[in-house]
C-alpha atoms as a PDB file:
ATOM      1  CA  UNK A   1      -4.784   4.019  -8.428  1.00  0.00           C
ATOM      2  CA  UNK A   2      -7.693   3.757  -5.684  1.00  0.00           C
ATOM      3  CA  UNK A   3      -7.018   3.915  -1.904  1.00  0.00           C
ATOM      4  CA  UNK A   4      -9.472   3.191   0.645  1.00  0.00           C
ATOM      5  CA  UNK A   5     -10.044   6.077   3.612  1.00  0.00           C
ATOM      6  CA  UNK A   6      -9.371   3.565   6.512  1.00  0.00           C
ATOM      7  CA  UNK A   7     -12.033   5.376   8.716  1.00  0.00           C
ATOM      8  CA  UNK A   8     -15.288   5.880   6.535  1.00  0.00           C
ATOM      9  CA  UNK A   9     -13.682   3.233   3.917  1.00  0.00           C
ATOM     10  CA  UNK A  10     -14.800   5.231   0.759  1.00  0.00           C
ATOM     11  CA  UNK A  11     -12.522   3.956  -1.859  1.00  0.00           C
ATOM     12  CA  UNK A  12     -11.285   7.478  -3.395  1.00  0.00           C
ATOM     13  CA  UNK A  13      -8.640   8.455  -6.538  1.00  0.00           C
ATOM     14  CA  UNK A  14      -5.422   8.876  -5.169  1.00  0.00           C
ATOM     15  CA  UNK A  15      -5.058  11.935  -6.920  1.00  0.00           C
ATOM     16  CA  UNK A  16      -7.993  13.356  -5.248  1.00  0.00           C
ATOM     17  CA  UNK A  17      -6.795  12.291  -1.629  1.00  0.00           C
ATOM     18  CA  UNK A  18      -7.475  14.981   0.671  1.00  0.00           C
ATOM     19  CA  UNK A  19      -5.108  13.907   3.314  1.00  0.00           C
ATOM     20  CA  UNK A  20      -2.415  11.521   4.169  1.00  0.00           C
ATOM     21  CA  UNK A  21      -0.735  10.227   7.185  1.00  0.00           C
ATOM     22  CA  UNK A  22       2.189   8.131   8.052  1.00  0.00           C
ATOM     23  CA  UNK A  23       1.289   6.251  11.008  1.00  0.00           C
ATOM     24  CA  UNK A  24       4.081   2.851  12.584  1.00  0.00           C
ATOM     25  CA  UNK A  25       5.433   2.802   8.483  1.00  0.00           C
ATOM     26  CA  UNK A  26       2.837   2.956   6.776  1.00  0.00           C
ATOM     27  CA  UNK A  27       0.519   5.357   4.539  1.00  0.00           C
ATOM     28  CA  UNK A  28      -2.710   6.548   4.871  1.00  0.00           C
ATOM     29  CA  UNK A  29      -5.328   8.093   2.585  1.00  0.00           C
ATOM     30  CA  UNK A  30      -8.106  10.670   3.850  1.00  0.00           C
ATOM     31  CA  UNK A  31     -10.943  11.764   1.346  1.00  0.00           C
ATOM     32  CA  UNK A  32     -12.103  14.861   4.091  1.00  0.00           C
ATOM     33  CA  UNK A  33     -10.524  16.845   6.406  1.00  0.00           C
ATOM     34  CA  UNK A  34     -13.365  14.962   8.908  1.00  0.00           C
ATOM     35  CA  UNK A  35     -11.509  11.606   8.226  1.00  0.00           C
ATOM     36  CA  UNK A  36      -8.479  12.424   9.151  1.00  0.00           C
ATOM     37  CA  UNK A  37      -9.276  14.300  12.223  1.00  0.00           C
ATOM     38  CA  UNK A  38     -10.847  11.283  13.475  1.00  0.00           C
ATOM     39  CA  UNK A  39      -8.005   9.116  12.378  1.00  0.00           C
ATOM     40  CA  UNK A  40      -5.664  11.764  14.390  1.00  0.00           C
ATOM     41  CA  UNK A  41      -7.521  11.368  17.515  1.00  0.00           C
ATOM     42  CA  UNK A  42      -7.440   7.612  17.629  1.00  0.00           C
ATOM     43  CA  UNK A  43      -5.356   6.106  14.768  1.00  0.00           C
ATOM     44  CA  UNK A  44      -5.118   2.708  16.687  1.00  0.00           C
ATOM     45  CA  UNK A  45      -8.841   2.301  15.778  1.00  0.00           C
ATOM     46  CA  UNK A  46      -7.672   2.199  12.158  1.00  0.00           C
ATOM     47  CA  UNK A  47      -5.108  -0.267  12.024  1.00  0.00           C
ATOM     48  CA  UNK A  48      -4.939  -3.974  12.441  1.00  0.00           C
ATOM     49  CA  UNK A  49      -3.143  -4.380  15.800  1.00  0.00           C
ATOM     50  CA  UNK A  50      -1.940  -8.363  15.122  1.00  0.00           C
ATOM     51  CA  UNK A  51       0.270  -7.112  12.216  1.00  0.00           C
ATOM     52  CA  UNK A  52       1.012  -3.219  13.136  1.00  0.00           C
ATOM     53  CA  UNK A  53      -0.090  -2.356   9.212  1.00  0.00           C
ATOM     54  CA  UNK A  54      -3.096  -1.101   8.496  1.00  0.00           C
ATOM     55  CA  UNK A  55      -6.509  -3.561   7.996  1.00  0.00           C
ATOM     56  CA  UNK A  56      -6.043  -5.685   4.523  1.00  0.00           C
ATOM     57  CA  UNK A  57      -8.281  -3.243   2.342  1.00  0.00           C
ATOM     58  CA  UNK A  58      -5.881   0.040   2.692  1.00  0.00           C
ATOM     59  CA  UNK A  59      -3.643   0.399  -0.013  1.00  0.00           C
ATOM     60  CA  UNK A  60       0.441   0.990   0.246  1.00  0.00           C
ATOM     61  CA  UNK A  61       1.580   2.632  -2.818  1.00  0.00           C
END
């Protein structure tokens, strides 16, 4: 399965995910430790606010 890094939106292995977070119900995939510190600081940024999921590219497993 592929997941797409919601802040550089590399599409990445899920078995070679560096990171996840749960953020409002929802997971996300990080492929550096980079990405997800960003996400971290401002994981708003990431997400599509209209629905409170993430945008329509990031993958739920």
């Amino acid at each position: 399965m592929q997941v797409t890094d919601p802040v550089c939106q590399r599409s990445i292995p899920l078995e070679t995910v560096e990171a996840h977070r749960e953020f409002l119900g929802w997971s996300y995939f990080f492929c550096s430790a980079q990405c997800v510190r960003r996400f971290d600081q401002r994981p708003e940024k990431y997400i599509d606010r209209q629905q409170g999921g993430p945008p329509a590219h990031i993958a739920q497993p």
